[in-house]
N, C-alpha and C. Protein backbone atom coordinates (compact mmCIF):
# COMPACT_ATOMS: atom_id res chain seq x y z
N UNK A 1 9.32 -0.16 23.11
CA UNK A 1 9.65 -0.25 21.70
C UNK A 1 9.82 1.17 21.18
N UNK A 2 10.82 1.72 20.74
CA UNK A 2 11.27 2.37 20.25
C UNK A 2 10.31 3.02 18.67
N UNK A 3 10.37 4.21 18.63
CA UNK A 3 9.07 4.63 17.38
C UNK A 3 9.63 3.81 16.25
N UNK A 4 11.08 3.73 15.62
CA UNK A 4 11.38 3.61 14.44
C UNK A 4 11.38 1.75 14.48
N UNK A 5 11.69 1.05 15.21
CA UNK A 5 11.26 -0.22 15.99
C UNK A 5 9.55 -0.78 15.46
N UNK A 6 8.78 0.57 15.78
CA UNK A 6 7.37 0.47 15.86
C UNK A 6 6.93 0.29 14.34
N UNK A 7 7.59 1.59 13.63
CA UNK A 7 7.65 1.51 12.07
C UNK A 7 7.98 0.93 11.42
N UNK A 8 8.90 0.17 11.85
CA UNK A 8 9.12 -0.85 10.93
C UNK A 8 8.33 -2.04 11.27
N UNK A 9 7.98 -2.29 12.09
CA UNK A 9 7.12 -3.40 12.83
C UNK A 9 6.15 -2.72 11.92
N UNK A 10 5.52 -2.19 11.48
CA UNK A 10 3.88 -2.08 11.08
C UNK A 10 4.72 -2.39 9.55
N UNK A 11 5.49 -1.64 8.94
CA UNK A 11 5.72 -2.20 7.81
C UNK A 11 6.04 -3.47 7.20
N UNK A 12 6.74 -3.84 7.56
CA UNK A 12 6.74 -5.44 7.71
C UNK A 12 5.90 -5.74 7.26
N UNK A 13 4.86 -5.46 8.77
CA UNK A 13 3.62 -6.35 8.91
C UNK A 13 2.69 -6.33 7.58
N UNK A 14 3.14 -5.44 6.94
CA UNK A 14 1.63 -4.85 6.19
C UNK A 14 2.55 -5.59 5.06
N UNK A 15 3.56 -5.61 4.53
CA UNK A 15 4.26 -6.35 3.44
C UNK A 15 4.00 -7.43 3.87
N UNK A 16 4.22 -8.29 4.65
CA UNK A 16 3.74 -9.86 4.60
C UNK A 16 2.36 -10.23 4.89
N UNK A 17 1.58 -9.13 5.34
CA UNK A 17 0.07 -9.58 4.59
C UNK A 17 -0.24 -9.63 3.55
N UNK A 18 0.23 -8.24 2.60
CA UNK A 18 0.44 -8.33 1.37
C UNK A 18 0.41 -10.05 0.63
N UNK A 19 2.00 -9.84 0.99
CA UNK A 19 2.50 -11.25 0.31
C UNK A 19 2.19 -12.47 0.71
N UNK A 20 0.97 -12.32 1.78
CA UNK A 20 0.44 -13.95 2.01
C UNK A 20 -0.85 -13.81 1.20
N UNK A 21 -1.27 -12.47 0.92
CA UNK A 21 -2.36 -12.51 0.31
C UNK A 21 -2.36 -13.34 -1.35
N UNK A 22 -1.34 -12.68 -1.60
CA UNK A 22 -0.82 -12.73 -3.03
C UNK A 22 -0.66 -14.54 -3.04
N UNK A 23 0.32 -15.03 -2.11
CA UNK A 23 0.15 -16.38 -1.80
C UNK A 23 -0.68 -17.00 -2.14
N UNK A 24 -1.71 -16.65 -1.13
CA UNK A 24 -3.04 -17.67 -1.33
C UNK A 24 -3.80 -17.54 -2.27
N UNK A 25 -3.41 -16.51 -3.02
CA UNK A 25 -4.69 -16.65 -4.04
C UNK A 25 -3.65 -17.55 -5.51
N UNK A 26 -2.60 -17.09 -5.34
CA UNK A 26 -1.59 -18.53 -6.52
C UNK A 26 -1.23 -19.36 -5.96
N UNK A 27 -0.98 -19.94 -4.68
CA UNK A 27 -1.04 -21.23 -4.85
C UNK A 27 -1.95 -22.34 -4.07
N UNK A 28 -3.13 -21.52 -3.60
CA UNK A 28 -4.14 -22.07 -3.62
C UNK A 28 -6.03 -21.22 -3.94
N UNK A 29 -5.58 -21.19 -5.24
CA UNK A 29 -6.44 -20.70 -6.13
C UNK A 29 -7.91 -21.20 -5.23
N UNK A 30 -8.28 -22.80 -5.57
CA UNK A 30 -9.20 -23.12 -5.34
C UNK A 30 -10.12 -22.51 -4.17
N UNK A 31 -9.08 -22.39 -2.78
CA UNK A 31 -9.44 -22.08 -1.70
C UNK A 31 -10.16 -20.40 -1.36
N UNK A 32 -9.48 -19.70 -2.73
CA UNK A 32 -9.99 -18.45 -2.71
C UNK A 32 -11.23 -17.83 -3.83
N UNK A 33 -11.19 -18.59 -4.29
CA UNK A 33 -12.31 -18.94 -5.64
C UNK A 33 -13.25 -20.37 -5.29
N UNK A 34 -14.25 -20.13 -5.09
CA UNK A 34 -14.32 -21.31 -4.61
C UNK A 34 -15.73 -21.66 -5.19
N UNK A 35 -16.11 -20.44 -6.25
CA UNK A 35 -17.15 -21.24 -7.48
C UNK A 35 -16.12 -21.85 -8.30
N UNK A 36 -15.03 -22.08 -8.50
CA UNK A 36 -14.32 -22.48 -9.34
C UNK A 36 -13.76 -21.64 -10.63
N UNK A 37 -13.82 -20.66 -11.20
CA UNK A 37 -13.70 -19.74 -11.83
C UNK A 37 -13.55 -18.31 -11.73
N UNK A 38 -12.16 -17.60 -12.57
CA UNK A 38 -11.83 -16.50 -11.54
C UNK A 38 -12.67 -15.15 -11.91
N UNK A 39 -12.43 -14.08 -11.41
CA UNK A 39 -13.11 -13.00 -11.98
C UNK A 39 -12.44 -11.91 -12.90
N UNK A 40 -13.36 -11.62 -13.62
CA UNK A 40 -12.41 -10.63 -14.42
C UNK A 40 -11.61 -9.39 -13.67
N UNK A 41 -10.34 -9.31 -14.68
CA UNK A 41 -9.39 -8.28 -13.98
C UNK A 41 -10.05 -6.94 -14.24
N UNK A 42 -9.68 -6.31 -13.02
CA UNK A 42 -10.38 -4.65 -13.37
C UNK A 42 -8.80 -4.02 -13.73
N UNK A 43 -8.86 -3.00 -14.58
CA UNK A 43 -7.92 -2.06 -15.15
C UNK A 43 -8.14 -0.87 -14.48
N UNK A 44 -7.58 -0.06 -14.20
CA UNK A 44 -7.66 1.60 -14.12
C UNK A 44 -6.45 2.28 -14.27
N UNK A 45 -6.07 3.63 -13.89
CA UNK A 45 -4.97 4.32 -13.88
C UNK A 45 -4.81 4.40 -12.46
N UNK A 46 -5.86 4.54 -11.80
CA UNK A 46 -6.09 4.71 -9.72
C UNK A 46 -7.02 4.11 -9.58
N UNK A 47 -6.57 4.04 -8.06
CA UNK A 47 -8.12 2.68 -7.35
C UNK A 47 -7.72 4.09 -6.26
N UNK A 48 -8.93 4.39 -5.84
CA UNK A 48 -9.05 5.56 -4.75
C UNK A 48 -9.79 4.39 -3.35
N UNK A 49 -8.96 4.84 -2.41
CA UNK A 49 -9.69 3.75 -1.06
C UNK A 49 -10.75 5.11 -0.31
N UNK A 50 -11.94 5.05 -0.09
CA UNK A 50 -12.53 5.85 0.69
C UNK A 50 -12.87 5.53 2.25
N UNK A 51 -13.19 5.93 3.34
CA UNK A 51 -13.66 5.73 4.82
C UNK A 51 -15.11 6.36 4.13
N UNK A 52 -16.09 5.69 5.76
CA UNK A 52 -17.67 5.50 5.48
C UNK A 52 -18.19 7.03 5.28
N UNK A 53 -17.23 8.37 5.12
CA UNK A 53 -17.23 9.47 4.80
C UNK A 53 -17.13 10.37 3.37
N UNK A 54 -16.33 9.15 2.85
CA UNK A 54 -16.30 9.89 2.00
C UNK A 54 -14.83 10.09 1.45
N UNK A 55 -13.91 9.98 2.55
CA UNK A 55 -12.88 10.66 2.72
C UNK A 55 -11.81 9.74 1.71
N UNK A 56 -10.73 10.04 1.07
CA UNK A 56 -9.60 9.41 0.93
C UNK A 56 -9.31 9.10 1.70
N UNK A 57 -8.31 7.97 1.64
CA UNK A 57 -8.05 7.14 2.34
C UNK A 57 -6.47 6.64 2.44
N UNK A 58 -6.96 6.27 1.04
CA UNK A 58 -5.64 5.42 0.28
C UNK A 58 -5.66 5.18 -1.25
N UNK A 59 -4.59 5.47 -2.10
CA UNK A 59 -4.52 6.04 -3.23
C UNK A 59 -3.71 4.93 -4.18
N UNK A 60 -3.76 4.11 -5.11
CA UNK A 60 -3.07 3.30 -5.90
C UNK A 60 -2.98 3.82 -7.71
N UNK A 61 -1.58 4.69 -7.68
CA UNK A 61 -1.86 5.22 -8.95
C UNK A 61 -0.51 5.14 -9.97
N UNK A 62 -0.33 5.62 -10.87
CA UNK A 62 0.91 5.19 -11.81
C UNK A 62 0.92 6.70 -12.20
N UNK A 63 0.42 7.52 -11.37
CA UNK A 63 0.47 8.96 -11.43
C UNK A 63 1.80 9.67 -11.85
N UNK A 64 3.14 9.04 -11.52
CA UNK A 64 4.20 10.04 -11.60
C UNK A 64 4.99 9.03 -12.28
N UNK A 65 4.28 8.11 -12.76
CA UNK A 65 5.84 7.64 -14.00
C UNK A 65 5.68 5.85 -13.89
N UNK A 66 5.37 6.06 -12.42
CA UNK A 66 6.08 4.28 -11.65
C UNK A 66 4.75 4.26 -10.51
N UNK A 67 4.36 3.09 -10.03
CA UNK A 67 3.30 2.73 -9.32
C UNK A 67 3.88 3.39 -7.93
N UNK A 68 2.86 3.63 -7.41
CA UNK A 68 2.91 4.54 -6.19
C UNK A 68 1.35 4.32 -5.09
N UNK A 69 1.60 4.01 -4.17
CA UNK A 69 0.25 3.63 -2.74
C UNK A 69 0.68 4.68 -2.30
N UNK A 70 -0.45 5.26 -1.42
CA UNK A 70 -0.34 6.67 -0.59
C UNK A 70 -1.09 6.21 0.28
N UNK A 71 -0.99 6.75 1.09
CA UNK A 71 -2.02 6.47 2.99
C UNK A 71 -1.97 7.70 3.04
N UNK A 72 -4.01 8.47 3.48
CA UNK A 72 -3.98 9.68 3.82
C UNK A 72 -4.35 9.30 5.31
N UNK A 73 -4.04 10.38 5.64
CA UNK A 73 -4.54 10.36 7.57
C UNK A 73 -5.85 11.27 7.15
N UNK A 74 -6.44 11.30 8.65
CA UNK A 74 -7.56 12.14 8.45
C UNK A 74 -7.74 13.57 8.09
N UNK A 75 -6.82 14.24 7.57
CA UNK A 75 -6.60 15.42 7.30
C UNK A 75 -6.43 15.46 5.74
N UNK A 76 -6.67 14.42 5.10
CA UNK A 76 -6.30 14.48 3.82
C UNK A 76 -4.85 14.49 3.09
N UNK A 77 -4.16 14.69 4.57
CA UNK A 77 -2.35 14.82 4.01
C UNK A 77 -1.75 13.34 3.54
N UNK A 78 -0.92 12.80 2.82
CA UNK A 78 0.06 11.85 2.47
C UNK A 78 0.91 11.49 3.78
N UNK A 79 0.84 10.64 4.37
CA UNK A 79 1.25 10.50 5.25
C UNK A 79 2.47 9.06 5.24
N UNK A 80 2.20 8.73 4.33
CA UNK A 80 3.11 7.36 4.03
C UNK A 80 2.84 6.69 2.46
N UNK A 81 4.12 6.48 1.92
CA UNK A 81 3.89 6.05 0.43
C UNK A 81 4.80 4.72 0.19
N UNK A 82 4.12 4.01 -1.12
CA UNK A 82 5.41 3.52 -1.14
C UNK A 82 5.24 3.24 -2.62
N UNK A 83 6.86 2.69 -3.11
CA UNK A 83 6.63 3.10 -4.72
C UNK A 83 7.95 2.50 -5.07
N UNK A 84 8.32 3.08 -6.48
CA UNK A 84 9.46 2.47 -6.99
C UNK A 84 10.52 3.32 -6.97
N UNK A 85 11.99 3.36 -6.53
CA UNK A 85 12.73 4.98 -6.62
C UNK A 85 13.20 4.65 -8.77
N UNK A 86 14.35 5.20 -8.64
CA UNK A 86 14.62 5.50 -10.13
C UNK A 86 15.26 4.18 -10.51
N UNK A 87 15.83 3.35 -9.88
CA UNK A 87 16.22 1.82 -10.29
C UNK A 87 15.45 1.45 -10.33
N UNK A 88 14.26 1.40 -10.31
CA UNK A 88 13.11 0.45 -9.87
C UNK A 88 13.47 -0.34 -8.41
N UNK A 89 13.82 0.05 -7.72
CA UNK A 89 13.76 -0.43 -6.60
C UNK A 89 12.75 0.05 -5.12
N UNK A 90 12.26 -0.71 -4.17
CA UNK A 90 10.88 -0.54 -3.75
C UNK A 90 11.49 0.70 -2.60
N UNK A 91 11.06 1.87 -2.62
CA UNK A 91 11.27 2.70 -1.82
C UNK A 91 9.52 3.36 -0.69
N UNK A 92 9.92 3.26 0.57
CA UNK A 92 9.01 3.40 1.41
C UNK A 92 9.28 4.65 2.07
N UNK A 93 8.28 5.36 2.52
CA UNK A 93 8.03 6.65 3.09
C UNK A 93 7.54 7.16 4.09
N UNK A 94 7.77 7.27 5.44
CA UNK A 94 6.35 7.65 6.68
C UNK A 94 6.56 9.35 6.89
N UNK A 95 5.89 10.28 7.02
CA UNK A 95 6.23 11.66 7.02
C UNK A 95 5.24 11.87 8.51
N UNK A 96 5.72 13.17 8.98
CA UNK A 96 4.71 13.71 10.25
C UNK A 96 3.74 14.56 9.76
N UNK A 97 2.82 14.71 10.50
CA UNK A 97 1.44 15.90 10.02
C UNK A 97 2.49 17.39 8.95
N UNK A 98 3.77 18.11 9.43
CA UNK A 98 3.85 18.40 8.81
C UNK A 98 5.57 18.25 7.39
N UNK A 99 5.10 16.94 6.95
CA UNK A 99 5.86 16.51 6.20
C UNK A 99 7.09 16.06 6.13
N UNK A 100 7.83 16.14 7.22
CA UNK A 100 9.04 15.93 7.58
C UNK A 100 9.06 14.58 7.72
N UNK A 101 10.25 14.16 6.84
CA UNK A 101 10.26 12.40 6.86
C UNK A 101 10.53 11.66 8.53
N UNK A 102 10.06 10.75 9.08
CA UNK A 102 9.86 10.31 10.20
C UNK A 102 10.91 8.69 9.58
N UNK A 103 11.07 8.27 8.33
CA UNK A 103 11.45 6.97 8.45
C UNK A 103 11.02 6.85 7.42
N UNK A 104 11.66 6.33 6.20
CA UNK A 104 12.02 5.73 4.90
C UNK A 104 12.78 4.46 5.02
N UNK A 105 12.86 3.63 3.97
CA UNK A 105 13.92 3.03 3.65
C UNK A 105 14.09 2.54 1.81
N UNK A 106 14.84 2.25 1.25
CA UNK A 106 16.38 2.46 1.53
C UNK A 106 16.44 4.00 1.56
């Protein structure tokens, strides 16, 4: 399998977990709530993801205008984003340790 083959294979993958997640919790509420009642929504500007370190991780923020996910590697660098470009349309990002795009789309 080919790297860009590989990349897109993980992306995918990670969008239709996403969207089965999202699934199951609308259209079968019950099954994911299952005192029967939902929980309150949390608000923020960022949800910061940490490892058992401490470390960033993964970043969910409305930081630059338009919603934006970041994946850090262990170095703290941005290593993959994804977000909205200027249509609002969903633009994805994978970069190498030193920043050079490896595979986007569109």
């Amino acid at each position: 399998m080919s790297r860009i083959q590989f990349v897109t294979l993980a992306a995918l993958t990670s969008l239709f977990a996403f969207l089965g997640g999202f699934a199951a919790v609308r259209l079968a509420p019950s099954a994911v709530d299952a005192q029967g009642k939902r929980e309150k929504i949390v608000s923020a500007n960022k949800f910061v993801l940490e490892d058992k370190d401490g470390a960033v991780r993964a970043e969910l923020s409305n930081s630059f205008g338009d919603p934006i996910l970041f994946f850090f590697d262990k170095e703290k660098k941005a290593r993959a984003w994804w977000t909205l470009n200027e249509k609002g349309e969903p633009h994805i990002v994978f970069v190498d340790p030193y920043d050079k795009p490896t595979w986007k789309a569109p």
